[in-house]
PDB file of N, CA and C in Angstrom:
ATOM      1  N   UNK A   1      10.078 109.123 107.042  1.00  0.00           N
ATOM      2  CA  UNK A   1      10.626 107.866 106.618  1.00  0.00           C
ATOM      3  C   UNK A   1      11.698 107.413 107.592  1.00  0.00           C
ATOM      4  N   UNK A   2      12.015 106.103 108.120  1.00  0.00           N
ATOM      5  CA  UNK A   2      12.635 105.578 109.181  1.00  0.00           C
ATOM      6  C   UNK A   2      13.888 104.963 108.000  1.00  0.00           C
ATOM      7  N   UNK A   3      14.794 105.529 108.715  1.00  0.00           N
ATOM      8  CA  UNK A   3      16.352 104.971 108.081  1.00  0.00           C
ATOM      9  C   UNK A   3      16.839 103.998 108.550  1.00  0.00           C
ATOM     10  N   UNK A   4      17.257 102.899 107.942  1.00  0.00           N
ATOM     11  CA  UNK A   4      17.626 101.810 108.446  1.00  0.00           C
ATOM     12  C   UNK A   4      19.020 102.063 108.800  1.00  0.00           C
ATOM     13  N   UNK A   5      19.210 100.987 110.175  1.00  0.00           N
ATOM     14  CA  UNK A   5      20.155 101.375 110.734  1.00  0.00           C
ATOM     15  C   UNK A   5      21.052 100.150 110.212  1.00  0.00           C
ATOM     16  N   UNK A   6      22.520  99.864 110.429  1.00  0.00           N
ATOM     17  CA  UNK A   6      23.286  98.819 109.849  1.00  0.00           C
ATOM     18  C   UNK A   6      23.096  97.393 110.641  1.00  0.00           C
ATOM     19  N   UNK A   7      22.660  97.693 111.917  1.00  0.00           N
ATOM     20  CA  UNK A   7      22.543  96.508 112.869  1.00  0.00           C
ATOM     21  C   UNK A   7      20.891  95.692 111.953  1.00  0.00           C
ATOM     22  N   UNK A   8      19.872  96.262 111.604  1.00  0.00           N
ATOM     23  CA  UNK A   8      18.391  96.139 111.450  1.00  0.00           C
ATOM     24  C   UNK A   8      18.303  95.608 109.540  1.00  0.00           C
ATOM     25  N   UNK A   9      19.916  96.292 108.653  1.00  0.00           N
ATOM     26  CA  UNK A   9      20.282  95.346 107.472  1.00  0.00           C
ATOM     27  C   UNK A   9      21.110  94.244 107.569  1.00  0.00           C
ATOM     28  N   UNK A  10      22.218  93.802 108.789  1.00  0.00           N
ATOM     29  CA  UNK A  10      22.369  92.469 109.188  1.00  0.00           C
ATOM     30  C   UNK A  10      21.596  91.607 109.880  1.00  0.00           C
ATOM     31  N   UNK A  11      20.664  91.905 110.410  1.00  0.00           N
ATOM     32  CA  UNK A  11      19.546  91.104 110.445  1.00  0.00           C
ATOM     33  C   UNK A  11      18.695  90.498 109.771  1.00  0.00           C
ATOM     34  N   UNK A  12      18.863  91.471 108.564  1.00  0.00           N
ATOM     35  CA  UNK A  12      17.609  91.261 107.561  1.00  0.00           C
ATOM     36  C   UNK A  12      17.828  89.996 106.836  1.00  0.00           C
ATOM     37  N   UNK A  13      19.850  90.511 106.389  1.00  0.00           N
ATOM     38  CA  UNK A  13      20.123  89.914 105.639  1.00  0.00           C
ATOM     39  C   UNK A  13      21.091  88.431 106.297  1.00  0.00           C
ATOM     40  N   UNK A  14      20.804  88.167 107.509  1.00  0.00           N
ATOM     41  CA  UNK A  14      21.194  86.737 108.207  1.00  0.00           C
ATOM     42  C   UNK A  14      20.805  85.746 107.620  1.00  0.00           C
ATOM     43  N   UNK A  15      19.561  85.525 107.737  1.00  0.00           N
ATOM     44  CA  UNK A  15      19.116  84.176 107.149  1.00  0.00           C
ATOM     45  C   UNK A  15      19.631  83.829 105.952  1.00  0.00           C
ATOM     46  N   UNK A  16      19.652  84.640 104.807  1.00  0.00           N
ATOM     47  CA  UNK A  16      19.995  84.262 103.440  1.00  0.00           C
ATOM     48  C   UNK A  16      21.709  84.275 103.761  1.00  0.00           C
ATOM     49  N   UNK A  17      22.124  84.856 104.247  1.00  0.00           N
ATOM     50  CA  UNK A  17      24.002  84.350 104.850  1.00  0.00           C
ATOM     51  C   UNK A  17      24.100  83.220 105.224  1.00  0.00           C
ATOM     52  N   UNK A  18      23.673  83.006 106.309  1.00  0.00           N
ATOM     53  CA  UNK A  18      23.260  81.643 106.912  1.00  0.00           C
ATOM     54  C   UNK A  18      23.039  80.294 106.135  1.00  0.00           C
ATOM     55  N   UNK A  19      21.756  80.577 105.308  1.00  0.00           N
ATOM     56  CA  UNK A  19      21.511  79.478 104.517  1.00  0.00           C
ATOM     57  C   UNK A  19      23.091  79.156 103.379  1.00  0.00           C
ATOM     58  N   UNK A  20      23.169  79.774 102.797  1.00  0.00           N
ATOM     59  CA  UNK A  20      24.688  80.306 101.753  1.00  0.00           C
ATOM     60  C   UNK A  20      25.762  79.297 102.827  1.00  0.00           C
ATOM     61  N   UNK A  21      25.709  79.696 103.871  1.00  0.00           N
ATOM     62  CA  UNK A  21      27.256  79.256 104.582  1.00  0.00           C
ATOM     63  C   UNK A  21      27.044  77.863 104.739  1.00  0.00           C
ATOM     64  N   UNK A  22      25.454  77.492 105.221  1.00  0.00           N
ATOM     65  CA  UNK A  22      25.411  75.957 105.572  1.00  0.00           C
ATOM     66  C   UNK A  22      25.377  75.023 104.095  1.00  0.00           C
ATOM     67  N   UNK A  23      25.042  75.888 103.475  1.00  0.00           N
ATOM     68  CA  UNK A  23      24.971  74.935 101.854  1.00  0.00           C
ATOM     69  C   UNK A  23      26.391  74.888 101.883  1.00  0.00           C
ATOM     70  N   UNK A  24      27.196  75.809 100.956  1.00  0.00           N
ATOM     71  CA  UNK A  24      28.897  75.784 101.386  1.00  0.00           C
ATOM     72  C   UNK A  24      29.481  75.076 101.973  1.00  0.00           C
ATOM     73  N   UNK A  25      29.072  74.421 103.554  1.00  0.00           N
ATOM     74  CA  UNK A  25      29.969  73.985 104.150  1.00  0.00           C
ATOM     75  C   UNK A  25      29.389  72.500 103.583  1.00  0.00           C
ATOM     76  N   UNK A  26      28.093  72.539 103.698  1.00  0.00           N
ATOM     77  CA  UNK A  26      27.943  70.652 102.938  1.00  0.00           C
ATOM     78  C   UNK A  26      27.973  70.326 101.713  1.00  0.00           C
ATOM     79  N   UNK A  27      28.119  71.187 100.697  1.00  0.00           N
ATOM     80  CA  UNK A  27      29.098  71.327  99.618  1.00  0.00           C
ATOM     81  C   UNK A  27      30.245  70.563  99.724  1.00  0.00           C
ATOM     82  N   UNK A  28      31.119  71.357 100.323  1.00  0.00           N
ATOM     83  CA  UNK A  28      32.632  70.921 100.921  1.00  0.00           C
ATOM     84  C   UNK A  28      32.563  69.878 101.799  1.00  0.00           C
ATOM     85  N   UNK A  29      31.810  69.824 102.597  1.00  0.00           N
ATOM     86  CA  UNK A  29      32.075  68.388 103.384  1.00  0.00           C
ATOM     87  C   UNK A  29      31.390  67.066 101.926  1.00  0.00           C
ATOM     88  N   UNK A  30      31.087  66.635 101.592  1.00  0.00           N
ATOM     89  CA  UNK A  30      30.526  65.881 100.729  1.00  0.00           C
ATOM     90  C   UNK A  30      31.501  65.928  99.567  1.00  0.00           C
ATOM     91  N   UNK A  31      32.414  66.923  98.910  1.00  0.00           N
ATOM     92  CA  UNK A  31      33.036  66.956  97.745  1.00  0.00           C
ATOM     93  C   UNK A  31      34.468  66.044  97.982  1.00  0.00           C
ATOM     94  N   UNK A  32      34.714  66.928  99.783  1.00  0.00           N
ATOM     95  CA  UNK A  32      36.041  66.128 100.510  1.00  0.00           C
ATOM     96  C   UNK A  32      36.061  64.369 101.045  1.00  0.00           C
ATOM     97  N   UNK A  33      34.532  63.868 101.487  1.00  0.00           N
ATOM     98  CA  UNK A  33      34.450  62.595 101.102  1.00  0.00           C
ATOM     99  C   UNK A  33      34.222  61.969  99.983  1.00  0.00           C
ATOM    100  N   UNK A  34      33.656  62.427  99.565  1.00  0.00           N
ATOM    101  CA  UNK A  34      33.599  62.151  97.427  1.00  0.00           C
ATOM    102  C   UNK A  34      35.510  61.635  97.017  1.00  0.00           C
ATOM    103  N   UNK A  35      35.908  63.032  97.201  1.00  0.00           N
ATOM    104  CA  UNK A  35      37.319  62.575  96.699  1.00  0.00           C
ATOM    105  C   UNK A  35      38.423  61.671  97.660  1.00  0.00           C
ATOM    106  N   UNK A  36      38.033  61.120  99.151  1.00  0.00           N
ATOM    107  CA  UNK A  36      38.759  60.357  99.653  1.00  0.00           C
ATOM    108  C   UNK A  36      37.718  59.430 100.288  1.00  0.00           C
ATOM    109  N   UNK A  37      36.477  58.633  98.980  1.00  0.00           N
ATOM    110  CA  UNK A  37      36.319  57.558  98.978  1.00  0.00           C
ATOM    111  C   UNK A  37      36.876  56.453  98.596  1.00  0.00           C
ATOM    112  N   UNK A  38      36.491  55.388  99.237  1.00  0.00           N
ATOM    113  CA  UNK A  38      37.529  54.137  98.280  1.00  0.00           C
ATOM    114  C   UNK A  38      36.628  53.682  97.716  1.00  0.00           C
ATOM    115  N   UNK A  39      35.071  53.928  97.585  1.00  0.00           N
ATOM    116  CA  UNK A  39      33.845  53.700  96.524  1.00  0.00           C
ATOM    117  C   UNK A  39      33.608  54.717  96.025  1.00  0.00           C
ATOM    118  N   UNK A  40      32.403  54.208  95.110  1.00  0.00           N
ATOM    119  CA  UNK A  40      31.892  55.352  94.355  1.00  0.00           C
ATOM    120  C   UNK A  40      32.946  55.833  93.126  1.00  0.00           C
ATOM    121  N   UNK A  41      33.815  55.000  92.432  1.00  0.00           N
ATOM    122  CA  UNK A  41      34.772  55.556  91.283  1.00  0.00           C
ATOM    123  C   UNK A  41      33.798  55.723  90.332  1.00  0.00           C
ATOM    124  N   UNK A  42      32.768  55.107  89.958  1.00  0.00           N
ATOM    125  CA  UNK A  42      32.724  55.549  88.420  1.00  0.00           C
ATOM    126  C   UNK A  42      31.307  56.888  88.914  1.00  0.00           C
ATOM    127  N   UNK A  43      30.919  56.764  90.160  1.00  0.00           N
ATOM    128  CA  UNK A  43      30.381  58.357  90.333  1.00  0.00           C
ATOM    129  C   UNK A  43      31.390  59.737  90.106  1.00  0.00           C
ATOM    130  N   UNK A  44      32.239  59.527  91.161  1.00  0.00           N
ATOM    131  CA  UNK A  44      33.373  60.765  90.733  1.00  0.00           C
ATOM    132  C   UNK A  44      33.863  60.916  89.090  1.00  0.00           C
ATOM    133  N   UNK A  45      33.749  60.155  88.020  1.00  0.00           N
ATOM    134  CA  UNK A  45      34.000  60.142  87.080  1.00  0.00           C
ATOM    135  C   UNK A  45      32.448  61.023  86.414  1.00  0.00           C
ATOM    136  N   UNK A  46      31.518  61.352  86.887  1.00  0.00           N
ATOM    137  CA  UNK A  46      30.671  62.101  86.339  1.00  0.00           C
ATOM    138  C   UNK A  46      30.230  63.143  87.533  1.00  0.00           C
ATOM    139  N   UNK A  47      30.347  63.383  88.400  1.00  0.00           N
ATOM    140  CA  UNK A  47      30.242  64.325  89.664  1.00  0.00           C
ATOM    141  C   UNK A  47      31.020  65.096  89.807  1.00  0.00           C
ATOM    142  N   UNK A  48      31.457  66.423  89.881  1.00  0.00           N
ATOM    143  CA  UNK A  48      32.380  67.202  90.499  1.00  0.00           C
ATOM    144  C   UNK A  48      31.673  68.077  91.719  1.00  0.00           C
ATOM    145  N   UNK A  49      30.810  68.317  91.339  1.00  0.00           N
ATOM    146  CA  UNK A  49      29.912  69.844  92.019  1.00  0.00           C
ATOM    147  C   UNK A  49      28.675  68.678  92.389  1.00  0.00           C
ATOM    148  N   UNK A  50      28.064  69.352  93.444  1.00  0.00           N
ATOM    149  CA  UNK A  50      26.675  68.954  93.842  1.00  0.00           C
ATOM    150  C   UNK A  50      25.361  69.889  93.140  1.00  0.00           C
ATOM    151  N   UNK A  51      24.841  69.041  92.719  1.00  0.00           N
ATOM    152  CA  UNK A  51      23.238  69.418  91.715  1.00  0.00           C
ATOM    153  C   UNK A  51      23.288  68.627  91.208  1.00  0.00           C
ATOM    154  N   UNK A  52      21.421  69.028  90.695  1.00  0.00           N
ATOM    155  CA  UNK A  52      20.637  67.648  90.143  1.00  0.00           C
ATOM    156  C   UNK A  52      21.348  67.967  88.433  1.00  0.00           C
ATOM    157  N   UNK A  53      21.623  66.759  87.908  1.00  0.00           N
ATOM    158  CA  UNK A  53      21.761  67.232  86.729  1.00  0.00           C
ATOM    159  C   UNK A  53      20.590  67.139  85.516  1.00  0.00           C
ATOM    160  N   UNK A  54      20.135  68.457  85.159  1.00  0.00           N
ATOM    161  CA  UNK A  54      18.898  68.125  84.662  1.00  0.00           C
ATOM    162  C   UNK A  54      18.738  67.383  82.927  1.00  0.00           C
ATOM    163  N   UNK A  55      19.976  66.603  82.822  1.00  0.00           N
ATOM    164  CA  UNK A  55      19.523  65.867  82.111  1.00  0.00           C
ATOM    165  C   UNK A  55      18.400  64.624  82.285  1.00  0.00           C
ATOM    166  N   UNK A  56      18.322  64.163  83.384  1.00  0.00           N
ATOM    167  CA  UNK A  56      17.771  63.150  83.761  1.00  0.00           C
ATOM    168  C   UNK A  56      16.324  63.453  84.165  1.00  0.00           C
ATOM    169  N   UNK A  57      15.781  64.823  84.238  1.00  0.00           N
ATOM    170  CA  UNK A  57      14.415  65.372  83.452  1.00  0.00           C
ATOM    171  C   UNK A  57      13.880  64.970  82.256  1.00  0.00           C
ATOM    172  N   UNK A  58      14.766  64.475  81.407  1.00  0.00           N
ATOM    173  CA  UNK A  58      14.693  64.369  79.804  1.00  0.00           C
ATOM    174  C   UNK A  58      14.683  62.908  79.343  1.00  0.00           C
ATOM    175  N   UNK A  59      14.288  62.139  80.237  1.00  0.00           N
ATOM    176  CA  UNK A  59      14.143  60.519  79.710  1.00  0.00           C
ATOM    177  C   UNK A  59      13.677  60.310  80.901  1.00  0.00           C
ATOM    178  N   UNK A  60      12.646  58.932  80.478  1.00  0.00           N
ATOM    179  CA  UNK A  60      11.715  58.192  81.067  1.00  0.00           C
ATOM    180  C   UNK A  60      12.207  57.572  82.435  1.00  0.00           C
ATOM    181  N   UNK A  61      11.717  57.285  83.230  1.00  0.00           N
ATOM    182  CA  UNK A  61      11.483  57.506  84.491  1.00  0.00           C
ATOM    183  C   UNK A  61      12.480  55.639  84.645  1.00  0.00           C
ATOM    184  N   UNK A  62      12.431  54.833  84.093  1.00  0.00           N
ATOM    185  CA  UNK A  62      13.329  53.335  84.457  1.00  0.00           C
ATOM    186  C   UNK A  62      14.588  53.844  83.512  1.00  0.00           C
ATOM    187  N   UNK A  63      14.807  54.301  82.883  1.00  0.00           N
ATOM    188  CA  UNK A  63      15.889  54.889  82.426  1.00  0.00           C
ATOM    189  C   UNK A  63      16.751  55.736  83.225  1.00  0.00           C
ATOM    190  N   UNK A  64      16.036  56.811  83.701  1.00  0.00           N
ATOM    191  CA  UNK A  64      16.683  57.828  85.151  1.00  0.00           C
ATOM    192  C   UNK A  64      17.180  56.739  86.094  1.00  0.00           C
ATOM    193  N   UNK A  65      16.324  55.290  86.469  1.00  0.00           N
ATOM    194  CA  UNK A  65      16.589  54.882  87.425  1.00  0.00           C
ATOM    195  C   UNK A  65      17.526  54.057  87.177  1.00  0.00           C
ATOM    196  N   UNK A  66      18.088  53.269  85.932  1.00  0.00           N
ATOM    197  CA  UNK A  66      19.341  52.581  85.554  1.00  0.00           C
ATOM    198  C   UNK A  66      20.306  53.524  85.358  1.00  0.00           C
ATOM    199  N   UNK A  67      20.426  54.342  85.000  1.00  0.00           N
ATOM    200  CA  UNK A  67      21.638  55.280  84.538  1.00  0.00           C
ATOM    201  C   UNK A  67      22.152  55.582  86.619  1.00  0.00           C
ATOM    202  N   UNK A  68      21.113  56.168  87.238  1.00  0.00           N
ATOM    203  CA  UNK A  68      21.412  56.748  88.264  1.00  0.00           C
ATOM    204  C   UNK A  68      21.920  54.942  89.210  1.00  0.00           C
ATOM    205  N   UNK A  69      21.673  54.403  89.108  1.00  0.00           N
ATOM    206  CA  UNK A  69      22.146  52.694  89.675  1.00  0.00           C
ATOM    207  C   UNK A  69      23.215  52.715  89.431  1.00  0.00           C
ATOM    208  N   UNK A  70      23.587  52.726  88.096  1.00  0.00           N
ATOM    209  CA  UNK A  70      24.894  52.774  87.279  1.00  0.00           C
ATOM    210  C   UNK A  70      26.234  53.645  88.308  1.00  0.00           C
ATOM    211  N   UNK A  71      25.175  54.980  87.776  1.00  0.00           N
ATOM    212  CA  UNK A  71      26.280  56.043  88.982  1.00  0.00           C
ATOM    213  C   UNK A  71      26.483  56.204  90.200  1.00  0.00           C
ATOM    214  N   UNK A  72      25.487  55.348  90.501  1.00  0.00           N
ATOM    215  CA  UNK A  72      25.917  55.023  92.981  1.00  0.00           C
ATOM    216  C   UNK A  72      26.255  53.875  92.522  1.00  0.00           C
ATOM    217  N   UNK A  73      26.792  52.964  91.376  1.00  0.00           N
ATOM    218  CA  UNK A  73      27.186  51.683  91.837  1.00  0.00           C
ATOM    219  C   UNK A  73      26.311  50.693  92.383  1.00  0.00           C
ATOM    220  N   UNK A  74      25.131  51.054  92.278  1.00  0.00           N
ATOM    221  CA  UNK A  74      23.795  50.045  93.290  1.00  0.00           C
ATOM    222  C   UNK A  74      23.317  48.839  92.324  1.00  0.00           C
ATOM    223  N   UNK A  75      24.244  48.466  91.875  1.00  0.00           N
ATOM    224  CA  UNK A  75      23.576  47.467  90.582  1.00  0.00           C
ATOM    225  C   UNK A  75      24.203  46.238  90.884  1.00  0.00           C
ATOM    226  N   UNK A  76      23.892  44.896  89.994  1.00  0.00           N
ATOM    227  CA  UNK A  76      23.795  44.141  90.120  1.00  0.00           C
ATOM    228  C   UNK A  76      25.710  43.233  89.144  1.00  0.00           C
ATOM    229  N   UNK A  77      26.327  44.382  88.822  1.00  0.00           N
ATOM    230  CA  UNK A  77      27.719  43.928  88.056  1.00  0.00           C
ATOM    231  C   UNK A  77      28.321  43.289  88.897  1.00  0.00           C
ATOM    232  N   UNK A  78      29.456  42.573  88.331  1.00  0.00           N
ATOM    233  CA  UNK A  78      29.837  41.888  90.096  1.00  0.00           C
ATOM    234  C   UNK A  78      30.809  42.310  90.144  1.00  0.00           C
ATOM    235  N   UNK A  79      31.588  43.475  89.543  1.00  0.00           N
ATOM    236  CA  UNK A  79      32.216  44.244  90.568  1.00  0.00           C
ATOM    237  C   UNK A  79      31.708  44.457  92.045  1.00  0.00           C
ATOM    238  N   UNK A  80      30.825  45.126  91.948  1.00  0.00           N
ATOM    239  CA  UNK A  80      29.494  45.375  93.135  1.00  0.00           C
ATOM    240  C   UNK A  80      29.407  43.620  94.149  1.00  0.00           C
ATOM    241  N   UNK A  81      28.831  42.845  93.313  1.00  0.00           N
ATOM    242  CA  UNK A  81      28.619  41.956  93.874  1.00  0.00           C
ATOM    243  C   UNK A  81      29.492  40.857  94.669  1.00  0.00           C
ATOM    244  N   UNK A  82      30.673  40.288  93.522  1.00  0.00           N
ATOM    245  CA  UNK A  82      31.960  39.846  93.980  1.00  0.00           C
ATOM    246  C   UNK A  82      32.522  40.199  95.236  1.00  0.00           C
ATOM    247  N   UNK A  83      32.329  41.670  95.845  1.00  0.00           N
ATOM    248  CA  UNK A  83      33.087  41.302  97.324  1.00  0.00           C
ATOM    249  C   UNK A  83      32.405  40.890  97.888  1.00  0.00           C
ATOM    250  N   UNK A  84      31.095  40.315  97.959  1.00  0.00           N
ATOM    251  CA  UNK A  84      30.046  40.435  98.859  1.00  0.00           C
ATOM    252  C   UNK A  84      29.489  39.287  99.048  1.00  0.00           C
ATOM    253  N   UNK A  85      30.110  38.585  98.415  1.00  0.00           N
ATOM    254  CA  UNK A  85      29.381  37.112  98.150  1.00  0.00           C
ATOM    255  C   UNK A  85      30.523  36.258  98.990  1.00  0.00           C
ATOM    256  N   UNK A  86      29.258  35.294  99.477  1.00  0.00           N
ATOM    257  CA  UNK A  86      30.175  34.319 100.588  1.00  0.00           C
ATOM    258  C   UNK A  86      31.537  33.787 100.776  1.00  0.00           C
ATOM    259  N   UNK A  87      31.760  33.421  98.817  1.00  0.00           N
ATOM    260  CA  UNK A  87      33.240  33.178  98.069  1.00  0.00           C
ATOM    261  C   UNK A  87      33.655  34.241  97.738  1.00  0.00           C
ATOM    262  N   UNK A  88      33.805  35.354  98.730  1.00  0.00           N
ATOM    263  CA  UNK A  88      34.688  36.680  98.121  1.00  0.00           C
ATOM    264  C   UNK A  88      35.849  36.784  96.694  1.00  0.00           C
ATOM    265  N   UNK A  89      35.457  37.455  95.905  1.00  0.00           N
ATOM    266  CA  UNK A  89      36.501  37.450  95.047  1.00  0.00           C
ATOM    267  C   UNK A  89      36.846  38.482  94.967  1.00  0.00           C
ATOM    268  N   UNK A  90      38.467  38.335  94.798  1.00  0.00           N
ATOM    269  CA  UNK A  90      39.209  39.761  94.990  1.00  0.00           C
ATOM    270  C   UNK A  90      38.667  40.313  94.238  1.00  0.00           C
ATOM    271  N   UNK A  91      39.255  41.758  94.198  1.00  0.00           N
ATOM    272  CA  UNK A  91      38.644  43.050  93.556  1.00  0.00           C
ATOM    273  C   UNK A  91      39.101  42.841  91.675  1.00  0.00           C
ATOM    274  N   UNK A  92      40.466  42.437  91.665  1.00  0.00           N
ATOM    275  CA  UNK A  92      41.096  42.450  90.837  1.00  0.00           C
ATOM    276  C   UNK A  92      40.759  41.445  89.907  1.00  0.00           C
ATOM    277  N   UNK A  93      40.225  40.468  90.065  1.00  0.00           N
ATOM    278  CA  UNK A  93      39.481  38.473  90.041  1.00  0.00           C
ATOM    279  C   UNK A  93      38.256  38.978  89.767  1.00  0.00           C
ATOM    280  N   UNK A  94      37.536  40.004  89.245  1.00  0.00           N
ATOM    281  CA  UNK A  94      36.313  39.821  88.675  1.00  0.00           C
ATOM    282  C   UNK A  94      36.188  40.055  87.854  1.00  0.00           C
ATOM    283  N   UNK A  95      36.194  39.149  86.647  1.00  0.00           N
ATOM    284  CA  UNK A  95      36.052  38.586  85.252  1.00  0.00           C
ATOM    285  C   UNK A  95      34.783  38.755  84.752  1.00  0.00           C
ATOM    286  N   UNK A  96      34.647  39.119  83.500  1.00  0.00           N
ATOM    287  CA  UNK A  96      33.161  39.208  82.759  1.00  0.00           C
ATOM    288  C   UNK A  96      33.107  37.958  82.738  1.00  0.00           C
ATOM    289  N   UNK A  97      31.821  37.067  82.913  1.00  0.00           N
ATOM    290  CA  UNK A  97      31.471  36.391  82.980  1.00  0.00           C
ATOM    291  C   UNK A  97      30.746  36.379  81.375  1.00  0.00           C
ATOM    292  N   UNK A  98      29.891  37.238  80.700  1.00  0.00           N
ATOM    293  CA  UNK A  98      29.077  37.457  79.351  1.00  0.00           C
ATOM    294  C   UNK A  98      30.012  37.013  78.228  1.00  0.00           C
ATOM    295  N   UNK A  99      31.178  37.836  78.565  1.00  0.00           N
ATOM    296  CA  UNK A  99      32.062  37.166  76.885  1.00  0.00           C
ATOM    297  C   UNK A  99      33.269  36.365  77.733  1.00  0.00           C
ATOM    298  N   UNK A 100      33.558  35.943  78.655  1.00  0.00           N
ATOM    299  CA  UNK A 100      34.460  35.110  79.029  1.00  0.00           C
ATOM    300  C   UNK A 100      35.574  35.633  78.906  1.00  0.00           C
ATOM    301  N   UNK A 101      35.804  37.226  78.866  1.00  0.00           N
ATOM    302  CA  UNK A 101      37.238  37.959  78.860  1.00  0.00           C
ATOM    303  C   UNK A 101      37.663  37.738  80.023  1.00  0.00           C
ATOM    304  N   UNK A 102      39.293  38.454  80.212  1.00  0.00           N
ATOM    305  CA  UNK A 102      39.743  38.338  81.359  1.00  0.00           C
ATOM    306  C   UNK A 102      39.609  40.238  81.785  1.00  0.00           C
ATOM    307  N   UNK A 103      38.880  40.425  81.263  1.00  0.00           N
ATOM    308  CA  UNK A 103      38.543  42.046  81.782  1.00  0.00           C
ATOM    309  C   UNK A 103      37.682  41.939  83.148  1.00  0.00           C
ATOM    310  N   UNK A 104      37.723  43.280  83.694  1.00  0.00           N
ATOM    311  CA  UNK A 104      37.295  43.339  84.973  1.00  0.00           C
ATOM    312  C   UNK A 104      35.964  44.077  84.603  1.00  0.00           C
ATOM    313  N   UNK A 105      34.787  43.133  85.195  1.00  0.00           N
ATOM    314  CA  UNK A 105      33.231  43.472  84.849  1.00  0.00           C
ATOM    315  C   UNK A 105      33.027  44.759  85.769  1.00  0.00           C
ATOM    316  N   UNK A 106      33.088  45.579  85.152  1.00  0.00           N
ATOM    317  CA  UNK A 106      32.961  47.520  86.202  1.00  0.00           C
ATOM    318  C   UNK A 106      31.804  47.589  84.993  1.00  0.00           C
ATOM    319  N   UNK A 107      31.571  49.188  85.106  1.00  0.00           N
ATOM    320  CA  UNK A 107      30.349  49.956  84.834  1.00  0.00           C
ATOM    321  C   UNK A 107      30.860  50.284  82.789  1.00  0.00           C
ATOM    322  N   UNK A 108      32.168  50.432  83.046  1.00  0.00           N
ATOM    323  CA  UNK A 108      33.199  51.126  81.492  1.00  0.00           C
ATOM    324  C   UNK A 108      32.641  49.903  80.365  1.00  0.00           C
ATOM    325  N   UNK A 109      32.954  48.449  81.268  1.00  0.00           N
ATOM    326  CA  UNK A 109      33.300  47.193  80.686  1.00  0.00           C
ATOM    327  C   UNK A 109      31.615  46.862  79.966  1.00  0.00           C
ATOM    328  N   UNK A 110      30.405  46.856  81.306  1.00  0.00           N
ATOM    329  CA  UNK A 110      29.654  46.550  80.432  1.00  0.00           C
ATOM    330  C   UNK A 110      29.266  47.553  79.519  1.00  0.00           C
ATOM    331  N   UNK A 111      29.086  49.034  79.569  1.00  0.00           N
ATOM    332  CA  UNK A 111      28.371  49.878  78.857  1.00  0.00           C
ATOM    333  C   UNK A 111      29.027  49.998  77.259  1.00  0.00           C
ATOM    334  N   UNK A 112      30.296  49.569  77.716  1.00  0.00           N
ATOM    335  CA  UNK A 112      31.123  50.429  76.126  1.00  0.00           C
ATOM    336  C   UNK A 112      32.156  48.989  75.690  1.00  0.00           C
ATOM    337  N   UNK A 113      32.568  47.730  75.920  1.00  0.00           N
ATOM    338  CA  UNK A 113      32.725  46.594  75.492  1.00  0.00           C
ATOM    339  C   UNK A 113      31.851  45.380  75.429  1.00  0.00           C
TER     340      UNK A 113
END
């Protein structure tokens, strides 16, 4: 029987180190722009860690895709929209338009007022 030598079990076991360190480091690079974005607030409000969260296995497929809109912000609220439009409106100046409040139309405003 041939005894493994210590050089021939760091070899073995490189790749799976390797893979581990590069996940890790884009882990951390992605968590450290996450938290010193100036977008993406109401993602960091449900994101801490990177993974799929497998709730979104568990409901229908235009549902996954509004909820997940919701959470990159890719939607059509005019938070989102308001800076972007030819008549820029400040950040602070975007008013629900639906009930005519003076609340600011974000993701909080339409889902839960």
């Amino acid at each position: 029987m041939c005894a493994t030598t210590p050089e021939v079990s760091i070899f073995k076991h490189f790749p799976i180190a390797y893979k581990n360190a590069i996940i890790n480091e884009f882990k951390n690079s992605w968590l450290l722009s996450l938290s010193t974005s100036s977008v993406l607030c109401t993602y960091r409000l449900f994101k801490n860690d990177f993974y799929f969260p497998t709730y979104l296995d568990c409901v229908p497929r235009k549902t996954r895709v509004a909820i997940t809109k919701l959470r990159l912000s890719s939607h059509q609220l005019r938070v989102e929209t308001g800076g972007y439009a030819s008549n820029r409106t400040p950040h602070n100046e975007i008013y629900c338009l639906m009930c005519n409040s003076i609340d600011l139309e974000d993701e909080y405003h339409f889902l839960l007022i």
